[in-house]
N, C-alpha and C. Protein backbone atom coordinates (compact mmCIF):
# COMPACT_ATOMS: atom_id res chain seq x y z
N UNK A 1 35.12 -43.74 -30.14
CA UNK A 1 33.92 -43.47 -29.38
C UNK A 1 32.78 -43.08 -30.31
N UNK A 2 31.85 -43.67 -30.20
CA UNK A 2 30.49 -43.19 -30.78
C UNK A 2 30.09 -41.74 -30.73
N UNK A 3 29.07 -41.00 -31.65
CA UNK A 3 29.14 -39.39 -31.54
C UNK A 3 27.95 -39.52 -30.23
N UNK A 4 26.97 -40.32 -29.95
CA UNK A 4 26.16 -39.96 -28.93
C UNK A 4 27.09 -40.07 -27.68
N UNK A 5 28.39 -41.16 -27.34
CA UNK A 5 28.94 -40.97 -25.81
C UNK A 5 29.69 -39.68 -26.23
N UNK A 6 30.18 -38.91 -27.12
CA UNK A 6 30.89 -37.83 -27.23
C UNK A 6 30.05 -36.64 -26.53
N UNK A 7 28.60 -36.79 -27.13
CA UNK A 7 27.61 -35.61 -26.70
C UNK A 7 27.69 -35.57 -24.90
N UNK A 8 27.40 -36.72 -24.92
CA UNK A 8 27.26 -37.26 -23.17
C UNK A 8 28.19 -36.61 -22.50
N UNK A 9 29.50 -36.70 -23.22
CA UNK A 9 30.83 -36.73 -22.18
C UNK A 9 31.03 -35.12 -22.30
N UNK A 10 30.54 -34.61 -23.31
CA UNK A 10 30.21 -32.97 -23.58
C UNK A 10 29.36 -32.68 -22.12
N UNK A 11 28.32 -33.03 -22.14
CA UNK A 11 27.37 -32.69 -20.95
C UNK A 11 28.18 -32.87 -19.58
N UNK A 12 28.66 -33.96 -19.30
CA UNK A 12 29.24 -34.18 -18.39
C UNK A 12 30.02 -33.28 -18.08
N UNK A 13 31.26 -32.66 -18.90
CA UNK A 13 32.17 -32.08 -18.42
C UNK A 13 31.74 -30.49 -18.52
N UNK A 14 31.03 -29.64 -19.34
CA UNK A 14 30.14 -28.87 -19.06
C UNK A 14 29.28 -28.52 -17.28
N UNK A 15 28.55 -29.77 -17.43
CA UNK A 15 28.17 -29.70 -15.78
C UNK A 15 29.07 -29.64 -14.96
N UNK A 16 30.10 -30.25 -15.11
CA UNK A 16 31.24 -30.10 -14.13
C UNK A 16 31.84 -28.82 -13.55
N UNK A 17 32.19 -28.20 -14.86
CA UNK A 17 32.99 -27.10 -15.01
C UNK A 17 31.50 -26.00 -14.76
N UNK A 18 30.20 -26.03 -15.08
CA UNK A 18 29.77 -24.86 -14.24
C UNK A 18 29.14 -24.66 -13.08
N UNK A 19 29.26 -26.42 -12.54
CA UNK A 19 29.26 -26.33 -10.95
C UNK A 19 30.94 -25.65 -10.65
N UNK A 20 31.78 -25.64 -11.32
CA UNK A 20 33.14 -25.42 -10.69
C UNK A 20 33.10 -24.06 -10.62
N UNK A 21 32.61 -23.32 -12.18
CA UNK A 21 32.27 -21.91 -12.21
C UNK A 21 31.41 -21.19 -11.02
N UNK A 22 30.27 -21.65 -10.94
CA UNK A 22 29.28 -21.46 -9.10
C UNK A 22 30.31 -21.32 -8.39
N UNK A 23 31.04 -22.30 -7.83
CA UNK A 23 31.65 -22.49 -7.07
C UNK A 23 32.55 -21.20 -6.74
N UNK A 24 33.17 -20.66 -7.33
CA UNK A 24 34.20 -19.68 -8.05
C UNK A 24 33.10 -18.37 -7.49
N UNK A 25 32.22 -18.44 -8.14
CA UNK A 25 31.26 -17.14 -7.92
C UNK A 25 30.90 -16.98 -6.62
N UNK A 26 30.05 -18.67 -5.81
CA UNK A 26 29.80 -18.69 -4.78
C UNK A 26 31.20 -18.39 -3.86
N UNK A 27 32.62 -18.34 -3.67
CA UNK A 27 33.68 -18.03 -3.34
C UNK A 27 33.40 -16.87 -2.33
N UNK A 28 32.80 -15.82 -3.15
CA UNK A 28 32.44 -14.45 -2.01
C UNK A 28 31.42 -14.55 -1.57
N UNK A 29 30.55 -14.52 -2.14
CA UNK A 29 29.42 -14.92 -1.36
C UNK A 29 28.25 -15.98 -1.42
N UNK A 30 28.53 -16.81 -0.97
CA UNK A 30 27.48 -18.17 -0.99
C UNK A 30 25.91 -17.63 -1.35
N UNK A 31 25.47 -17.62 -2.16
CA UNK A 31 23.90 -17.58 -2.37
C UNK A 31 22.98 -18.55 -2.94
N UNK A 32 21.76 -18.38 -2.81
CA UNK A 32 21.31 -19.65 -3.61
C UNK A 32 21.45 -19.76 -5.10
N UNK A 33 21.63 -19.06 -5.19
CA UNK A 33 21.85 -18.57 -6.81
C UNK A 33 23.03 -19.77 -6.92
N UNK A 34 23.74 -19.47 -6.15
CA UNK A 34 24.95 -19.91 -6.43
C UNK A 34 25.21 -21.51 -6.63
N UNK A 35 24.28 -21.92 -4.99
CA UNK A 35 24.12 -23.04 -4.69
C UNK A 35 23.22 -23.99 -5.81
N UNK A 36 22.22 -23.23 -5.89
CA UNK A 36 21.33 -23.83 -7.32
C UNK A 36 21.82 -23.93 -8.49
N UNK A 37 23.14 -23.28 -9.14
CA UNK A 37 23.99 -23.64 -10.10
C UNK A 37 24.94 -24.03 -9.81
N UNK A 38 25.11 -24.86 -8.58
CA UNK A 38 26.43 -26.18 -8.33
C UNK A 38 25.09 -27.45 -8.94
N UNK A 39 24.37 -27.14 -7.90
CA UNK A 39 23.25 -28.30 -8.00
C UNK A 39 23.07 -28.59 -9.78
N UNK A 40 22.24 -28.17 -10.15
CA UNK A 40 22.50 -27.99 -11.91
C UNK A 40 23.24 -28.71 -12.40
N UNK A 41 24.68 -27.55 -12.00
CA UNK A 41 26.15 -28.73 -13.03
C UNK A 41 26.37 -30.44 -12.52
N UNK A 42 26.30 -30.15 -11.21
CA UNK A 42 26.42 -31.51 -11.05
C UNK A 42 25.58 -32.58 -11.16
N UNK A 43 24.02 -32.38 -11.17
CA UNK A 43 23.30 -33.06 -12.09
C UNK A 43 23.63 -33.16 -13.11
N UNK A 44 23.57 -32.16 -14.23
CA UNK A 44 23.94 -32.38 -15.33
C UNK A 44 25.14 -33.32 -15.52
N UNK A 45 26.06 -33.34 -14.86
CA UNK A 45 27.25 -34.22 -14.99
C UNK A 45 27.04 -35.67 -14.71
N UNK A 46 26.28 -35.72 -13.87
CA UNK A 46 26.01 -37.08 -13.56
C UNK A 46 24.83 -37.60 -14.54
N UNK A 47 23.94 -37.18 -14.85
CA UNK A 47 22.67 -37.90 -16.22
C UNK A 47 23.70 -37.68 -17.19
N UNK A 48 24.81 -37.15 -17.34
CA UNK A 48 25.60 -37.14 -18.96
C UNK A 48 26.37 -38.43 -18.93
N UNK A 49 27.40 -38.41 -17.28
CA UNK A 49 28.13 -39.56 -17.42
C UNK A 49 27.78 -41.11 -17.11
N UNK A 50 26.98 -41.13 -16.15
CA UNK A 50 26.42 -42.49 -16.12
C UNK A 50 26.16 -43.18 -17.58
N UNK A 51 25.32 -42.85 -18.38
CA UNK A 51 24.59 -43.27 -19.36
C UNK A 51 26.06 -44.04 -20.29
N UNK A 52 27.21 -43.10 -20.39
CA UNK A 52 28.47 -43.52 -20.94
C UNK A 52 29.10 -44.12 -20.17
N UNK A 53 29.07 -44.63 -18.83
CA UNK A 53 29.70 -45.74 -18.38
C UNK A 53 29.20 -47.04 -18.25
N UNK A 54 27.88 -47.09 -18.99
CA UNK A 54 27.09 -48.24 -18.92
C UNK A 54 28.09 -49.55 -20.33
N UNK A 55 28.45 -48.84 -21.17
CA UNK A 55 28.90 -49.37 -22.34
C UNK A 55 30.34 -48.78 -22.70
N UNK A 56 30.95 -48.06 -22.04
CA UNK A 56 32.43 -47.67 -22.46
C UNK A 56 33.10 -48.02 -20.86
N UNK A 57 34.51 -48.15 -20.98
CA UNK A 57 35.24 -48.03 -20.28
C UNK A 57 35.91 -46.82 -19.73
N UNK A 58 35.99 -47.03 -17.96
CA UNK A 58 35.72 -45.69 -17.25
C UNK A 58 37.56 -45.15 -17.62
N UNK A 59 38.62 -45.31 -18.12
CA UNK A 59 39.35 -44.61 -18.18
C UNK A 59 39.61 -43.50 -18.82
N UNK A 60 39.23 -44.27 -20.10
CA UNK A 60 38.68 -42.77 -21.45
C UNK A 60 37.79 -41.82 -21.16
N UNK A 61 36.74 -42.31 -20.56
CA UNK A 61 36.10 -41.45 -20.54
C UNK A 61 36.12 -40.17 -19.08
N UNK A 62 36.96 -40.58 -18.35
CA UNK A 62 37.12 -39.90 -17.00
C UNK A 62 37.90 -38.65 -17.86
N UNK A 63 39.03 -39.62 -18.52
CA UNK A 63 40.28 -38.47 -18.98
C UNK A 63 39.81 -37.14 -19.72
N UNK A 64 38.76 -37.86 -20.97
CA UNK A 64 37.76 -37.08 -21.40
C UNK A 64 37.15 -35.66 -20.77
N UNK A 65 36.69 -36.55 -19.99
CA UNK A 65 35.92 -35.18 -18.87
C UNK A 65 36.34 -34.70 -18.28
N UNK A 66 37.61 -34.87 -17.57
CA UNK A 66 38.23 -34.20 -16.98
C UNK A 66 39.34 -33.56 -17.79
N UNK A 67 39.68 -33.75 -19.26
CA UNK A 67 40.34 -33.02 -19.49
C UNK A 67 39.27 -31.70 -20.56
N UNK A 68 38.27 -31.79 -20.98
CA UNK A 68 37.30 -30.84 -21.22
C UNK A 68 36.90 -30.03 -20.42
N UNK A 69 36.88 -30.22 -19.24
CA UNK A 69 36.38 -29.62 -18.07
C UNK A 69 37.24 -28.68 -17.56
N UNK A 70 38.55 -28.93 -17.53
CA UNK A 70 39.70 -28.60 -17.23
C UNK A 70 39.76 -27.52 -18.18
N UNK A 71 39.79 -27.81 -19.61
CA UNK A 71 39.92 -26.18 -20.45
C UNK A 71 38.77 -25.35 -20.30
N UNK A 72 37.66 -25.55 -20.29
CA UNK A 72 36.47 -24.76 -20.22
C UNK A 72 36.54 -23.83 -18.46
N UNK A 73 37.21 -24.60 -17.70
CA UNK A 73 37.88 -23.82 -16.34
C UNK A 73 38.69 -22.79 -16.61
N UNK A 74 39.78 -23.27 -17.46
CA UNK A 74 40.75 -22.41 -17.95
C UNK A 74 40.06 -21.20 -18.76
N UNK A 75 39.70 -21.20 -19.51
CA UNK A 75 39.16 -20.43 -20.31
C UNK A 75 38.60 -19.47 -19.34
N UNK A 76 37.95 -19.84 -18.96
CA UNK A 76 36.57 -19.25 -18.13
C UNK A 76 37.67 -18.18 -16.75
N UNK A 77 38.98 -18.38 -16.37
CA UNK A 77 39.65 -18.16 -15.65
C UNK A 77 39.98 -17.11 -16.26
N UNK A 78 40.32 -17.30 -17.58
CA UNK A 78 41.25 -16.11 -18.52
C UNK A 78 40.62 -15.28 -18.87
N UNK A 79 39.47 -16.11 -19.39
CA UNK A 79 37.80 -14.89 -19.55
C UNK A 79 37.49 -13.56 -18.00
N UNK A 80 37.85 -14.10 -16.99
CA UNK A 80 37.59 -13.11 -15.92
C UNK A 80 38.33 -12.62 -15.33
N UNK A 81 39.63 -12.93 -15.96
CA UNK A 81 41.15 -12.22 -15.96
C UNK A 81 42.07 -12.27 -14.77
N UNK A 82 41.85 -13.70 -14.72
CA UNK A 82 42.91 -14.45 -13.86
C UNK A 82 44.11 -14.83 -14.61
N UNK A 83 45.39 -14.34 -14.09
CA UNK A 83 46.50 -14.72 -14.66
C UNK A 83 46.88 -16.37 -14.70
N UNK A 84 47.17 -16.89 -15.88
CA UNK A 84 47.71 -18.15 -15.56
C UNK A 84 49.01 -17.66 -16.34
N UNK A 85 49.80 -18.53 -15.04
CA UNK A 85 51.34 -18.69 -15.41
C UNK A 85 51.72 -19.56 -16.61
N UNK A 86 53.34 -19.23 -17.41
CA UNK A 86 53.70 -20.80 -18.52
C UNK A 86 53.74 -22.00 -18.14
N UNK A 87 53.89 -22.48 -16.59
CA UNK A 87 53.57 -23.42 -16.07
C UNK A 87 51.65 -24.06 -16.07
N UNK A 88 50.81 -23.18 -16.10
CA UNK A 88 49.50 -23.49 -16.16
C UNK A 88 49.23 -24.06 -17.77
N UNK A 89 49.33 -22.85 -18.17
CA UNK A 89 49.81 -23.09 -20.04
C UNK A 89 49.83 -24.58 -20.08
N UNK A 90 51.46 -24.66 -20.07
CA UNK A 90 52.08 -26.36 -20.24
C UNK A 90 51.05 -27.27 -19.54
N UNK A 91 50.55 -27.03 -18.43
CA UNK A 91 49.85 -28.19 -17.95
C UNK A 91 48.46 -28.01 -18.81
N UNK A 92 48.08 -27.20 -18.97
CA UNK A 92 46.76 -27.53 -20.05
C UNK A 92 46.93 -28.38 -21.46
N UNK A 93 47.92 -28.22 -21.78
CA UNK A 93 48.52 -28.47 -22.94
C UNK A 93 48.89 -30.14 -22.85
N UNK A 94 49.39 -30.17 -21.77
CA UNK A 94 49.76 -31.87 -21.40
C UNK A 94 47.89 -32.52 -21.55
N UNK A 95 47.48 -31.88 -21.03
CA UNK A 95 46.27 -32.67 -20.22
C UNK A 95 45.10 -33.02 -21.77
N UNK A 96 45.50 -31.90 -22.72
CA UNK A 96 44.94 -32.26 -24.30
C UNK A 96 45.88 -33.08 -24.89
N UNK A 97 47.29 -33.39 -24.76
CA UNK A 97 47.79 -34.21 -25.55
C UNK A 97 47.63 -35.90 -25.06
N UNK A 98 47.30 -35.40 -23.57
CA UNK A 98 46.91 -36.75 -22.94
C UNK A 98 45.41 -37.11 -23.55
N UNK A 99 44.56 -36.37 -23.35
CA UNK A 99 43.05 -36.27 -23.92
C UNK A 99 43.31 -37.13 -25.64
N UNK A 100 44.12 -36.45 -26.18
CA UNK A 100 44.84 -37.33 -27.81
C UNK A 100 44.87 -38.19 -27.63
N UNK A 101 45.87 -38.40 -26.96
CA UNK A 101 46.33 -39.97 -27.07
C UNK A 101 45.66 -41.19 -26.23
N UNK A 102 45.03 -40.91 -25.39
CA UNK A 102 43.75 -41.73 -24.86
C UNK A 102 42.79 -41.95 -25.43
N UNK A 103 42.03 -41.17 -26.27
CA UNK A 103 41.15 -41.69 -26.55
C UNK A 103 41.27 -41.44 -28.57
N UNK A 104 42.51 -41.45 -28.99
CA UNK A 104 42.82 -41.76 -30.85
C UNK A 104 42.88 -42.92 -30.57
């Protein structure tokens, strides 16, 4: 992959994950605050990924984003001290070795 669809697919899964984060926040209480940073990520996700599906193929790059998106969730889970089980673990772990081997 080229370093500019890398940046892209950065943005993309970024937007993703902090509309997912809103989401999470908005959980207790819906505010605009909240609502205006779904809106955000998911813009942002969409001007990141379009632009990289014009010239790459949508499998890599889904896996991509969804598996970036997926740790920056995680993280962000552990960061606010949500327990993840060795079962969560392992599945993060699959979802980067899949992220490897899709797109080496």
């Amino acid at each position: 992959m080229q370093p500019a669809n890398l940046i892209l697919i950065l943005v993309a899964a970024f937007g993703y994950s902090a509309a997912t984060i809103r989401m999470k926040m908005g959980s207790s209480a819906l505010t605009g605050l909240a609502v205006l940073g779904m809106a955000i990520g998911l813009a942002a996700a969409v001007f990141g990924e379009m632009p990289v599906l014009r010239g790459t193929n949508l499998g890599p790059v889904y896996i991509a984003i969804i598996g970036v998106e997926s740790l920056i969730v995680m993280l962000y889970a552990w960061y606010i001290g949500e327990a993840m089980t060795l079962r969560q673990i392992g599945g993060a772990g699959l979802v980067v070795v899949g992220l490897m081997m899709v797109n080496h």
